[in-house]
C-alpha atoms as a PDB file:
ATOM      1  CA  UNK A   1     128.723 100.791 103.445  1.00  0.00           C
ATOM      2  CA  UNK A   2     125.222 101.064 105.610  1.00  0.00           C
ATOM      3  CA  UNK A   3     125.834 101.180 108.823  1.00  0.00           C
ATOM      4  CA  UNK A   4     124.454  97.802 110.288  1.00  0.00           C
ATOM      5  CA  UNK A   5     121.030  97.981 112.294  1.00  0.00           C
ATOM      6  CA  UNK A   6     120.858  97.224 116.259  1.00  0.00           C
ATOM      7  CA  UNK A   7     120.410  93.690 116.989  1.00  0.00           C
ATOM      8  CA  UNK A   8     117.338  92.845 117.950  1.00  0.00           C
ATOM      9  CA  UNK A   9     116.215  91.374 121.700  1.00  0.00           C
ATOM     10  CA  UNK A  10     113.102  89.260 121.321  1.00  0.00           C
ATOM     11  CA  UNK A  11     110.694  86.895 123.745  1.00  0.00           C
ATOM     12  CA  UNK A  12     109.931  84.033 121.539  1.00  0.00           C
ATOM     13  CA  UNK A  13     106.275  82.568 121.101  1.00  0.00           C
ATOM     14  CA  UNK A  14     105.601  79.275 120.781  1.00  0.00           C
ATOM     15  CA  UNK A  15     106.130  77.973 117.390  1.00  0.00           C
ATOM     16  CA  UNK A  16     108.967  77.280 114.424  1.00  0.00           C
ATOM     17  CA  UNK A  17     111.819  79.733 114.459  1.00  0.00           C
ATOM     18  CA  UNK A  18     111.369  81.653 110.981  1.00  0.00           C
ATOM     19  CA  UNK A  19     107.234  82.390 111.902  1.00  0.00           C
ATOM     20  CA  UNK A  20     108.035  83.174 114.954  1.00  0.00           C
ATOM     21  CA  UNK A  21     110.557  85.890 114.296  1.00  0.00           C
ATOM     22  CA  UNK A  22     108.641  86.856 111.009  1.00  0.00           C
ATOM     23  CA  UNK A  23     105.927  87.777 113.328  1.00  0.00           C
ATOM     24  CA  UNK A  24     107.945  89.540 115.842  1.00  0.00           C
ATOM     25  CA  UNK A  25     109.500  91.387 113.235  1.00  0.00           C
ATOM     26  CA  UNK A  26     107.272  91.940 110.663  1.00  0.00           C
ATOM     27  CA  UNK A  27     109.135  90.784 107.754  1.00  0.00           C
ATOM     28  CA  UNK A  28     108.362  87.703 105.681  1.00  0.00           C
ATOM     29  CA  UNK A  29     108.958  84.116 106.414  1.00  0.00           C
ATOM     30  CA  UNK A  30     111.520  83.661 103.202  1.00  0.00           C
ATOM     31  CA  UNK A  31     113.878  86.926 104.455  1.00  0.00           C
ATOM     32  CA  UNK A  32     114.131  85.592 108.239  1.00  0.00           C
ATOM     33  CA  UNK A  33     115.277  82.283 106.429  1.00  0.00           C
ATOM     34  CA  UNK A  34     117.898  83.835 105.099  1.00  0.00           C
ATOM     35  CA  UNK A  35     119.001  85.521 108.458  1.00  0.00           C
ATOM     36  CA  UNK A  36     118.628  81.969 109.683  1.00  0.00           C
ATOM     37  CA  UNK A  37     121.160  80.174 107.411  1.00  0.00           C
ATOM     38  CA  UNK A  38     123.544  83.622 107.322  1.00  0.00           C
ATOM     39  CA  UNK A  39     124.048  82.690 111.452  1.00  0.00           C
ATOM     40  CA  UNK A  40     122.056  85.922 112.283  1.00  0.00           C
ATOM     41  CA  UNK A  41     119.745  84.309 114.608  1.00  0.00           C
ATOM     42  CA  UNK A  42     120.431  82.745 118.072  1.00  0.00           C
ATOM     43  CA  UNK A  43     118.271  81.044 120.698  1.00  0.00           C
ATOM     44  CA  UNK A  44     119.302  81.847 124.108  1.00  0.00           C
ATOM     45  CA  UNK A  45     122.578  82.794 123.183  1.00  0.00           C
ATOM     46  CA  UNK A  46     122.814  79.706 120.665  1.00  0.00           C
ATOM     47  CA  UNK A  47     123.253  80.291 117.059  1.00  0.00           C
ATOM     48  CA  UNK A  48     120.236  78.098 115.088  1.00  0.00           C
ATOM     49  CA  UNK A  49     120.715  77.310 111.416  1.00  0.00           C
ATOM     50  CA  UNK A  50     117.365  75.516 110.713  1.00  0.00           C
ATOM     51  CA  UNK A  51     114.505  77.671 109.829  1.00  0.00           C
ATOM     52  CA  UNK A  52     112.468  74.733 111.117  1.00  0.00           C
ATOM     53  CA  UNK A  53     113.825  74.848 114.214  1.00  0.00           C
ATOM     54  CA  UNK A  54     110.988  74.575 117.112  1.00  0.00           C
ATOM     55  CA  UNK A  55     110.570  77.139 119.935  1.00  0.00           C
ATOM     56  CA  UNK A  56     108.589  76.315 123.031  1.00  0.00           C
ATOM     57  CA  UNK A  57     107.943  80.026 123.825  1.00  0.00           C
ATOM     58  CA  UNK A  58     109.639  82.294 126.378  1.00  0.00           C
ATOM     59  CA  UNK A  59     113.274  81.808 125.104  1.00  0.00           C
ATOM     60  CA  UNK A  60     115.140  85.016 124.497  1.00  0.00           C
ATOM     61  CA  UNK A  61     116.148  85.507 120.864  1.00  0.00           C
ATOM     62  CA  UNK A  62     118.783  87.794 119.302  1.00  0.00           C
ATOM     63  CA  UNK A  63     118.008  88.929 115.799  1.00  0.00           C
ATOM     64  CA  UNK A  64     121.003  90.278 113.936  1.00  0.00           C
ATOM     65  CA  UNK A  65     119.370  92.440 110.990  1.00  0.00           C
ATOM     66  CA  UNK A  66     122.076  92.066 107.618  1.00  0.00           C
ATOM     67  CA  UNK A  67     122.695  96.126 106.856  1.00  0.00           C
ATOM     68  CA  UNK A  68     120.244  97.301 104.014  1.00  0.00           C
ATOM     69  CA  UNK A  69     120.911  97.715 100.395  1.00  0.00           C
ATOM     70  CA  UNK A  70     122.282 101.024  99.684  1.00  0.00           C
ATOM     71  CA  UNK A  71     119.685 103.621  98.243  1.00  0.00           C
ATOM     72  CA  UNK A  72     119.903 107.305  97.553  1.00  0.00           C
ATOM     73  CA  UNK A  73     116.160 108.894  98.350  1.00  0.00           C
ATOM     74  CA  UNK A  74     116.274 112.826  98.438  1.00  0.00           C
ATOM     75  CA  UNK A  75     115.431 114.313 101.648  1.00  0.00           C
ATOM     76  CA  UNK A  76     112.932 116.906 100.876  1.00  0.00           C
ATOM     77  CA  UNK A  77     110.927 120.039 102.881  1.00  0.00           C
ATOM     78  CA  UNK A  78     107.447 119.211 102.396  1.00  0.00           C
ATOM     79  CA  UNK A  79     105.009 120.451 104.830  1.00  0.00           C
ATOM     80  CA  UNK A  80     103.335 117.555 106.641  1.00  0.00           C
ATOM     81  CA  UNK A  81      99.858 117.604 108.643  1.00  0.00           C
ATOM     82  CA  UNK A  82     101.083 116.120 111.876  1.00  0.00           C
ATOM     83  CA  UNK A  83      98.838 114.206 113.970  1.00  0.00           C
ATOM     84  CA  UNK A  84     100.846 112.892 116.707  1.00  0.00           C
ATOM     85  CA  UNK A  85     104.605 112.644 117.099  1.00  0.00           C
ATOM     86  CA  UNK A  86     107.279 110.816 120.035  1.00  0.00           C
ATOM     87  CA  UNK A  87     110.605 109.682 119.407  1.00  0.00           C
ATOM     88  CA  UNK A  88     109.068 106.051 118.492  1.00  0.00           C
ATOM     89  CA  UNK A  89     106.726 106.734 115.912  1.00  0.00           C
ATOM     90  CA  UNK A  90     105.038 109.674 113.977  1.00  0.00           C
ATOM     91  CA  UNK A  91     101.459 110.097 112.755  1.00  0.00           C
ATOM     92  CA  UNK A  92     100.797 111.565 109.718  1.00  0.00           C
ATOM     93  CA  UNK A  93      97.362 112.413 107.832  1.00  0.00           C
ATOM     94  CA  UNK A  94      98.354 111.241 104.296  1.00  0.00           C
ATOM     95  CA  UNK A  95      97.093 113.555 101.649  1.00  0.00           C
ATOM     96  CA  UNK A  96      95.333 112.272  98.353  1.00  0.00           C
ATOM     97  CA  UNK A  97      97.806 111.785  95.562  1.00  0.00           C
ATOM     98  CA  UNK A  98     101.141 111.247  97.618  1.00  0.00           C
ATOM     99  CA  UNK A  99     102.554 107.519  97.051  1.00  0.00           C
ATOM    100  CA  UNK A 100     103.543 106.105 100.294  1.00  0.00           C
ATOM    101  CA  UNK A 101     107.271 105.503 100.082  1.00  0.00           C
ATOM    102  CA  UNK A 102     109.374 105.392  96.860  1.00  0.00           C
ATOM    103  CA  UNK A 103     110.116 102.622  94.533  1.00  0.00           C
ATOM    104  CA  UNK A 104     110.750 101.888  90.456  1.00  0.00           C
ATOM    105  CA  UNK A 105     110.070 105.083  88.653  1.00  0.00           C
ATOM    106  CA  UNK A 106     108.791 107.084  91.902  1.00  0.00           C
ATOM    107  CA  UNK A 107     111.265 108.701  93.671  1.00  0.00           C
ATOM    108  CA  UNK A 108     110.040 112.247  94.606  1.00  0.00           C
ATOM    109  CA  UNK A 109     107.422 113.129  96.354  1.00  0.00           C
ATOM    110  CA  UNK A 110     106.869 110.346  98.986  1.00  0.00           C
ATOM    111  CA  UNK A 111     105.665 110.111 102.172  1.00  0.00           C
ATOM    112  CA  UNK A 112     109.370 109.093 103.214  1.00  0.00           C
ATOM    113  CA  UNK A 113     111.000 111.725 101.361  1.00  0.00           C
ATOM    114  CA  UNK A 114     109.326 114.020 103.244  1.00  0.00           C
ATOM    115  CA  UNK A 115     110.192 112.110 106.671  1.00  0.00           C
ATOM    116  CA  UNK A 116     113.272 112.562 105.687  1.00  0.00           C
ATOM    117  CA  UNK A 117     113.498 116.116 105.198  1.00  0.00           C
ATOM    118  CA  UNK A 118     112.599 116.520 108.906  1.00  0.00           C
ATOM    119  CA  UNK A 119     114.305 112.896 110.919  1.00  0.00           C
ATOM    120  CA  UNK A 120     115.981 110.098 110.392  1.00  0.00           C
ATOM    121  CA  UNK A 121     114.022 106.942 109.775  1.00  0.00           C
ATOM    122  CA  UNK A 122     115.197 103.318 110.867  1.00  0.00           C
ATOM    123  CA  UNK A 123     117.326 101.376 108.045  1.00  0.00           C
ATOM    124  CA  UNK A 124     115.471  98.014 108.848  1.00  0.00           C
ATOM    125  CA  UNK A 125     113.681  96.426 105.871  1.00  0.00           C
ATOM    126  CA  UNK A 126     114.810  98.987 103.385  1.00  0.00           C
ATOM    127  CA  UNK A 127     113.158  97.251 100.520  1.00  0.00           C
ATOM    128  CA  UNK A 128     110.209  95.156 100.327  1.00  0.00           C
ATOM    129  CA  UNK A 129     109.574  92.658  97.074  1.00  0.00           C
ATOM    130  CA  UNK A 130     109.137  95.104  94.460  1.00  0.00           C
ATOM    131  CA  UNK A 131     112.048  97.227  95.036  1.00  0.00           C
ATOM    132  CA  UNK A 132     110.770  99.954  97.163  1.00  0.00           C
ATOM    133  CA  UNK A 133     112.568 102.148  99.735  1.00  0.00           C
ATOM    134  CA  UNK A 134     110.307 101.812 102.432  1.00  0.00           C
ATOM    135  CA  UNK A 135     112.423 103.640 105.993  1.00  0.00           C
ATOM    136  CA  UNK A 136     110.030 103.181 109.144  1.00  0.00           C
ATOM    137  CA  UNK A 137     107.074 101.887 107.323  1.00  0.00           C
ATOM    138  CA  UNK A 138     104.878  99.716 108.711  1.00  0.00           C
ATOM    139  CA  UNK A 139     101.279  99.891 106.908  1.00  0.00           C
ATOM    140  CA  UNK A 140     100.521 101.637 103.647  1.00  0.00           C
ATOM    141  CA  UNK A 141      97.980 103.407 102.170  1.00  0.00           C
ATOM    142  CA  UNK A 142      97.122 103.762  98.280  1.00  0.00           C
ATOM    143  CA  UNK A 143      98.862 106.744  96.429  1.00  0.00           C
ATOM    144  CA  UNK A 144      94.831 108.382  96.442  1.00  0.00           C
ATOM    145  CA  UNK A 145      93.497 107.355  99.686  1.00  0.00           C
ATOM    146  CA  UNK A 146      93.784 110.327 102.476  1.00  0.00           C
ATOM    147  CA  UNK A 147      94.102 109.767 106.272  1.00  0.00           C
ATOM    148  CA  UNK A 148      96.258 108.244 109.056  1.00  0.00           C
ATOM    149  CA  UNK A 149      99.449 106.804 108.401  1.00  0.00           C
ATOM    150  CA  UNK A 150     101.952 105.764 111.005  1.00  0.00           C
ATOM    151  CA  UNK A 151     105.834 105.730 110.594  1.00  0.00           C
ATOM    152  CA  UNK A 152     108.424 103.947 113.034  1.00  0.00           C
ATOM    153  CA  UNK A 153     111.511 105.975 113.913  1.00  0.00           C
ATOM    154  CA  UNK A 154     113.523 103.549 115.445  1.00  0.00           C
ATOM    155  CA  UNK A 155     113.885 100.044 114.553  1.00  0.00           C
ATOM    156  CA  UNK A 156     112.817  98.161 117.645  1.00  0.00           C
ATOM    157  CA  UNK A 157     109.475 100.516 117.463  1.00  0.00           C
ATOM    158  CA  UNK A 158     109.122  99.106 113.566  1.00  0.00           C
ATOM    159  CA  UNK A 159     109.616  95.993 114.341  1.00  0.00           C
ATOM    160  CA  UNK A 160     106.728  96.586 117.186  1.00  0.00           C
ATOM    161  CA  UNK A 161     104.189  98.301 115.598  1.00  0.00           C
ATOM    162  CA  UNK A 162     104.558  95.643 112.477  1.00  0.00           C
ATOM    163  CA  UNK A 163     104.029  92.675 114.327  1.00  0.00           C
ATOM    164  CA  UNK A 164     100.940  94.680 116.105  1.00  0.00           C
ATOM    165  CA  UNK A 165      99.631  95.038 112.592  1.00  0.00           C
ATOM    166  CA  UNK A 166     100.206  91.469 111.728  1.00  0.00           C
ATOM    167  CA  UNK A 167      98.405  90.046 114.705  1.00  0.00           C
ATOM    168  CA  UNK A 168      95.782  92.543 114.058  1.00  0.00           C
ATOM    169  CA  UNK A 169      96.127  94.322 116.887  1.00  0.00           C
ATOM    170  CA  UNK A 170      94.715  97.767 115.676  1.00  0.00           C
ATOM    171  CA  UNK A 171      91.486  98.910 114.686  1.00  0.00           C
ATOM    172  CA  UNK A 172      91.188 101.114 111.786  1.00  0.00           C
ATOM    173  CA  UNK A 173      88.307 103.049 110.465  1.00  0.00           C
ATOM    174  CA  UNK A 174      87.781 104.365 107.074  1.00  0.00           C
ATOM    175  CA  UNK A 175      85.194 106.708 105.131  1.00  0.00           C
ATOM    176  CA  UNK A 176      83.858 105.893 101.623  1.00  0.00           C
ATOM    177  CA  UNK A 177      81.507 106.981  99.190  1.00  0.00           C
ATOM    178  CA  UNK A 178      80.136 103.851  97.473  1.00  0.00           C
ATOM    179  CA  UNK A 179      77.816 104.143  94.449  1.00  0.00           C
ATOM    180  CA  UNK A 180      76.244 101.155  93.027  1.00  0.00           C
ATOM    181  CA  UNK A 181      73.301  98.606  93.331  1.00  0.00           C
ATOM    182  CA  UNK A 182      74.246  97.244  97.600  1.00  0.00           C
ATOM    183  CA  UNK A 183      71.863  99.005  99.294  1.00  0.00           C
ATOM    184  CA  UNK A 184      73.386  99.847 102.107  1.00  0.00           C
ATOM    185  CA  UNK A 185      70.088  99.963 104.265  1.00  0.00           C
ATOM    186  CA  UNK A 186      71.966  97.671 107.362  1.00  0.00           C
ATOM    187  CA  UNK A 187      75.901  96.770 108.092  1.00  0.00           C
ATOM    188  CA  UNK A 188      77.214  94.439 106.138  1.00  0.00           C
ATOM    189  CA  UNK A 189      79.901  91.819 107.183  1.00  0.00           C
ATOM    190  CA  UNK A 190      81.992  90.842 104.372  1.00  0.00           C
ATOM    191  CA  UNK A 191      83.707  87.585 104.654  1.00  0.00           C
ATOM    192  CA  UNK A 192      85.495  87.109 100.832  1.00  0.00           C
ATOM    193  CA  UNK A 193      89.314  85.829 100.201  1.00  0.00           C
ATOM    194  CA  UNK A 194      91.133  88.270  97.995  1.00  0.00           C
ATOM    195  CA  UNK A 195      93.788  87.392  95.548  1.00  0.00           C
ATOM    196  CA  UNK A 196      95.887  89.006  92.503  1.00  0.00           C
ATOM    197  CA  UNK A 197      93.819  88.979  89.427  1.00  0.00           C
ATOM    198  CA  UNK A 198      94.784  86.115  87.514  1.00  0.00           C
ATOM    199  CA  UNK A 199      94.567  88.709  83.896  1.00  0.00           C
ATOM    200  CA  UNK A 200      95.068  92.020  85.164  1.00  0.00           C
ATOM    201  CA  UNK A 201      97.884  92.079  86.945  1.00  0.00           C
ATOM    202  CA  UNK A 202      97.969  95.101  88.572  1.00  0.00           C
ATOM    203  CA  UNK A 203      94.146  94.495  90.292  1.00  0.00           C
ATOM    204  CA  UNK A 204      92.999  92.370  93.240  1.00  0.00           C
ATOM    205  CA  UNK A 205      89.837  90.501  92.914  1.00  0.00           C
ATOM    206  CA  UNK A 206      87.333  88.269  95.600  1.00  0.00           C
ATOM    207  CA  UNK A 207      89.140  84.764  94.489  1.00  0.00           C
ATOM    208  CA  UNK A 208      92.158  85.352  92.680  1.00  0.00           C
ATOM    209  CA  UNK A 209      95.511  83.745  92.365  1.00  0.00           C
ATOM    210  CA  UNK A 210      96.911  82.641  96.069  1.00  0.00           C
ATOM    211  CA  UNK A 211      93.552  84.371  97.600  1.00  0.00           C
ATOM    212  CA  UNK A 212      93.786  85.596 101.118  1.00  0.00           C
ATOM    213  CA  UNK A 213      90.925  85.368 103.780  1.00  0.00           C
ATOM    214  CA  UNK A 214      89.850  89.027 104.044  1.00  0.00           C
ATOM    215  CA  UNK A 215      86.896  90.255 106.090  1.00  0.00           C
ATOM    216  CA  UNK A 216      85.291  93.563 106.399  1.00  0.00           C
ATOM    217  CA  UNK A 217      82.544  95.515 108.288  1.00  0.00           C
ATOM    218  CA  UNK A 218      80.762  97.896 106.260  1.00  0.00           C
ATOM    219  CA  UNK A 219      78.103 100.456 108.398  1.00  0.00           C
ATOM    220  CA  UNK A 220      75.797 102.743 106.234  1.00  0.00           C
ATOM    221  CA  UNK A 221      75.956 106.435 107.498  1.00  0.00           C
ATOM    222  CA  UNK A 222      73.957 107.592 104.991  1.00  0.00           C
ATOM    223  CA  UNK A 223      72.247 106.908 101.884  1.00  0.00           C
ATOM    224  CA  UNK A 224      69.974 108.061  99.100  1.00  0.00           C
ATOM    225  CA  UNK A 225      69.233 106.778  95.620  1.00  0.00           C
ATOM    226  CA  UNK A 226      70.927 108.821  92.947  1.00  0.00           C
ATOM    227  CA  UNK A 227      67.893 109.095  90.253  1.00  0.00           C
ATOM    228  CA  UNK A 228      69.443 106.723  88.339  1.00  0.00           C
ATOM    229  CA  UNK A 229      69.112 103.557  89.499  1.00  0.00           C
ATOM    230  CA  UNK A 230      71.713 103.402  91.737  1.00  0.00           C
ATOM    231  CA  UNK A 231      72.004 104.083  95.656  1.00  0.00           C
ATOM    232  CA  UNK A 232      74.222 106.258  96.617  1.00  0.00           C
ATOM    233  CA  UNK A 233      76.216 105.569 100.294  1.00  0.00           C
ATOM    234  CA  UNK A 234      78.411 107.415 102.579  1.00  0.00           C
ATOM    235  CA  UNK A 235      79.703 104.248 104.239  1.00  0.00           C
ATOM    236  CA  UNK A 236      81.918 103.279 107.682  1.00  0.00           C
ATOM    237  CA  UNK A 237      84.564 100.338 106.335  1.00  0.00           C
ATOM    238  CA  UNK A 238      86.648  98.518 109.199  1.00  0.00           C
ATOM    239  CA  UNK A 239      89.178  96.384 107.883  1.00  0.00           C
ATOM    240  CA  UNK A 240      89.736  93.068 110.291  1.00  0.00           C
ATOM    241  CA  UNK A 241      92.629  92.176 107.928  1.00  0.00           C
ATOM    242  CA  UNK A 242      95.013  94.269 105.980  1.00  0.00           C
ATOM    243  CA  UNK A 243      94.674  92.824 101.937  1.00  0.00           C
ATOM    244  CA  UNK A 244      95.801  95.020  99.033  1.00  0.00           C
ATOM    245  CA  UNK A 245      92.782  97.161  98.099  1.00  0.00           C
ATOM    246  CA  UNK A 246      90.848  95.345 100.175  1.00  0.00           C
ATOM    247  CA  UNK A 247      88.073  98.175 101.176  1.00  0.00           C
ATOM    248  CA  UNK A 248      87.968  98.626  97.267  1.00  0.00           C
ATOM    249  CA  UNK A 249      87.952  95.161  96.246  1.00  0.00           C
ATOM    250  CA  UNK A 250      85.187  94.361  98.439  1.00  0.00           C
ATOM    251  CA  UNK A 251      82.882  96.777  97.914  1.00  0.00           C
ATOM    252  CA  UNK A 252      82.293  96.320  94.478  1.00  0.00           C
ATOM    253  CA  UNK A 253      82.152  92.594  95.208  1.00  0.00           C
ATOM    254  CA  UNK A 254      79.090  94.272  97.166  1.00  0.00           C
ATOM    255  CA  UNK A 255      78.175  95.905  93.557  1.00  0.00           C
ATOM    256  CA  UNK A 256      78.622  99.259  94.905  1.00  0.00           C
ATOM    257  CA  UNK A 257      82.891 100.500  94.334  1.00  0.00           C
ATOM    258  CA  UNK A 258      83.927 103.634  95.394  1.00  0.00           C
ATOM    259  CA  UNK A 259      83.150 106.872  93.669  1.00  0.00           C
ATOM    260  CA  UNK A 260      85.613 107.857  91.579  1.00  0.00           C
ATOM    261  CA  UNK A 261      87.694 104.634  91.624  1.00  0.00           C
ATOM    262  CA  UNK A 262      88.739 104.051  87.938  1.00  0.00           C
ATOM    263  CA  UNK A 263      90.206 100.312  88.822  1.00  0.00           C
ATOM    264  CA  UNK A 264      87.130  98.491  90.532  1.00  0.00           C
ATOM    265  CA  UNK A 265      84.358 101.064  89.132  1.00  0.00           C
ATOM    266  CA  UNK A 266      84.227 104.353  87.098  1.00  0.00           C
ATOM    267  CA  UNK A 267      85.690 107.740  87.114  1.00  0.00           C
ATOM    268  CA  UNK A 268      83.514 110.572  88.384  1.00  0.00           C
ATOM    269  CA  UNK A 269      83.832 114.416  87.920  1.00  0.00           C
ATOM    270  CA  UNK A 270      82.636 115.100  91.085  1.00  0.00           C
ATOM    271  CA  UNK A 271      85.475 113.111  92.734  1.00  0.00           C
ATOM    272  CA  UNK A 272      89.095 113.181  90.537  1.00  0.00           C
ATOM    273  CA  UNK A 273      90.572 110.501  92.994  1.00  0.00           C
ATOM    274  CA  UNK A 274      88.743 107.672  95.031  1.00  0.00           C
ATOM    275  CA  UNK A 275      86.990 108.509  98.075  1.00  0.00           C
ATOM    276  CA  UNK A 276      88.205 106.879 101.044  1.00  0.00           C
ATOM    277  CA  UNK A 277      89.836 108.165 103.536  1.00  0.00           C
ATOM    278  CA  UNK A 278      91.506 106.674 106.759  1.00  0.00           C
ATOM    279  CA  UNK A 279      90.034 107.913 109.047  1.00  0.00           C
ATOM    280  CA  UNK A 280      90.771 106.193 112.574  1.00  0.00           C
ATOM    281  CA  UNK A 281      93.912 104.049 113.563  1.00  0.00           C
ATOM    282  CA  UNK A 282      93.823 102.427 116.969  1.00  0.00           C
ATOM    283  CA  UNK A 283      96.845 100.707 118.098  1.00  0.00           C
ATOM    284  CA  UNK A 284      99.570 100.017 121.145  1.00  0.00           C
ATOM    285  CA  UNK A 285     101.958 101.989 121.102  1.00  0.00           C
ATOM    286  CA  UNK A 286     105.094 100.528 120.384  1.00  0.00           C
ATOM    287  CA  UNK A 287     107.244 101.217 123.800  1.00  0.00           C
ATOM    288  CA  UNK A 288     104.273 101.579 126.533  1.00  0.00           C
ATOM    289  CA  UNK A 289     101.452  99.401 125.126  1.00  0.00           C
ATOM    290  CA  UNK A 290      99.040 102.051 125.518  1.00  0.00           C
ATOM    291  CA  UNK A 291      96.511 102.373 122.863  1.00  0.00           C
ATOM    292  CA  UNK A 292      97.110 105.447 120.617  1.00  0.00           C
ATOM    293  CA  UNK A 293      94.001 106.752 119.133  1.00  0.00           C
ATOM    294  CA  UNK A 294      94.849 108.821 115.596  1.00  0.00           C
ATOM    295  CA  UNK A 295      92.069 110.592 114.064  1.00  0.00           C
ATOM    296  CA  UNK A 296      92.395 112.360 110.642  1.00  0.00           C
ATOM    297  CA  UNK A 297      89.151 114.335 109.900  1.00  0.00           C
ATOM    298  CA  UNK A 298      87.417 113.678 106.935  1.00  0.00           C
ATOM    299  CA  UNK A 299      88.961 115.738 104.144  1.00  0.00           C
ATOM    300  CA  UNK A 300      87.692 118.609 102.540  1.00  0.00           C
ATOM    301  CA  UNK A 301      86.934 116.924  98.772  1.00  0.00           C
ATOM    302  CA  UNK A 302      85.130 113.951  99.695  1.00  0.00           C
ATOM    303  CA  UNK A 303      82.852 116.331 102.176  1.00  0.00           C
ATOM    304  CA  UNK A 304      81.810 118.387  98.929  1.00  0.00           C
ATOM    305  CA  UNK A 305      81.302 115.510  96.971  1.00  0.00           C
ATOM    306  CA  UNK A 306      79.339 113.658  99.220  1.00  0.00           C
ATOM    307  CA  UNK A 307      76.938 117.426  99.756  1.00  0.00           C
ATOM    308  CA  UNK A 308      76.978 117.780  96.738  1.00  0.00           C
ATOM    309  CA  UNK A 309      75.477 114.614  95.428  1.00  0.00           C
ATOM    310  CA  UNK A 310      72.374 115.279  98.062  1.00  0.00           C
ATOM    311  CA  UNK A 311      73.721 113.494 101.216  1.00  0.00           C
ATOM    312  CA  UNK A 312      74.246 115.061 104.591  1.00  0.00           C
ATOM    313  CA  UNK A 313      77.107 115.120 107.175  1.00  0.00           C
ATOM    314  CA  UNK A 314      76.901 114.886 111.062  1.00  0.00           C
ATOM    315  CA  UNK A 315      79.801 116.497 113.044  1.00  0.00           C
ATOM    316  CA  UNK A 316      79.381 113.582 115.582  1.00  0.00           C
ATOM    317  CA  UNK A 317      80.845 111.180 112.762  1.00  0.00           C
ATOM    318  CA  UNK A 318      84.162 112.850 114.153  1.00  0.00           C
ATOM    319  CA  UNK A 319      84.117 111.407 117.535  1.00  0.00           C
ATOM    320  CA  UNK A 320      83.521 107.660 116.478  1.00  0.00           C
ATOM    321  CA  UNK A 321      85.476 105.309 115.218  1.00  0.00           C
END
């Protein structure tokens, strides 16, 4: 039997009962319903049934957490590149080709079972929708994108950090090669709803089924036309929301996907995977509100390929975010 997670000790907002704690806790609206109803929810010290229930902000809530599903996920001694570490949270650059955390059909080789081979992560929301084991994680990054991933290691610091995500809250910074016809002469501020792909399932798209407002700032750090047509762009991408494959999705709504991105563009041999890279995570941290600034330099493969296709790199790239 899991061993049941810590209740919870929350300042309510202003709102109804299941957003509110959804928010707090960073778990959907539908789950916290079914704390609700279970009795796993009270209101200064008063157990509330109805998700509906309306909160004038400031009352103290105490979220009881139902112990997760049970889950066998090999710990395993894989060397991680470390980028900042407390007993809240740990900061990880992500290499290209790890998935995040396991679920159906991956169960080596993750992010978390290597987290595991070194601590142990928080039980709280175990498994998301599709059956993953996700321990401690808050964000995600695709199985090919590089960079700066944090992990909670307790659950009151998950429960934190999500909600900071949620409210957007953090800043993060990515680095892209984009090939295509945008032109990538001045930012661009993309303001485009992204939704599943109403054929291909497995895609996002700028519309979509149950389309999500979605905006992103795109800065040029250098370009060059690629004798072909096509410009060539070493490109700045800061997310103001968190869609799936949203950096992706929207730049080749720009005409111009990522290099090497065989979903929303073309394989290259230059690049075997995509290239992005996370490369700058700002956020509170989770205990003393003080912003945490994570910094994974730009990896050594999407360097070459961007030299090597004629551009140029400035070490001063490093310092801002």
């Amino acid at each position: 039997m899991p061993e049941l997670p810590a209740p919870l000790h929350l300042t309510a907002e202003a709102g109804r009962l299941d957003a509110v704690v959804s928010s707090l806790c960073g778990v959907s609206r539908s789950q916290v319903a079914g704390w609700i109803e279970a009795g796993r929810v009270e209101v200064d010290g008063r157990t509330v049934e109805k998700a509906s229930h309306k909160l004038r902000g400031g009352e103290v809530l105490l979220v009881s957490p139902p112990a997760p599903p049970s889950a066998h996920v090999e710990a395993e001694n894989v060397p991680l590149d470390v980028l900042y570490e407390d007993e809240h949270l740990i900061a990880v650059n992500k290499p290209p080709g790890m998935v995040t955390h396991p679920a159906p059909g991956v169960t080596s080789g993750t992010l978390v079972n290597a987290l595991l081979g070194r601590m142990t992560l928080p039980e709280q929301q175990d498994f998301d929708t599709e059956g993953g084991y996700r321990p401690g994680i808050v964000h995600r990054l695709d199985k090919d994108t590089s960079g700066v991933i944090v992990v909670a290691k307790t659950v009151a610091a998950h429960a934190r950090l999500a909600a900071a995500f949620k409210n957007r809250e953090t800043r993060k910074t990515y680095l892209a090669i984009a090939a295509g016809q945008w032109k990538a002469e001045r930012p661009a501020q993309v303001d485009a709803p992204i939704g599943r792909h109403p054929v291909q399932r497995q895609k996002m798209t700028v519309g979509g089924v149950q389309a999500r407002d979605a905006q992103t700032l795109f800065t040029p750090l250098d370009a060059h036309p690629d004798g072909h047509g096509r410009t060539l762009a070493l490109v700045r991408a800061q997310p103001r929301t968190g869609r799936t494959h949203q950096i992706r999705v929207h730049l080749a709504h720009l005409g111009s996907p990522i290099l090497g991105d065989p979903v929303y563009g073309r394989e290259s041999e230059i690049m075997p995977r995509h290239a992005l890279h996370a490369h700058f995570l700002e956020l509170p941290h989770p205990v003393s509100g003080e912003t945490l600034r994570l910094h994974a330099p730009a990896p050594e493969d999407l360097l070459s390929a961007w030299v090597g296709l004629g551009g140029s790199w400035r070490d001063d790239w490093e310092q801002e975010g």
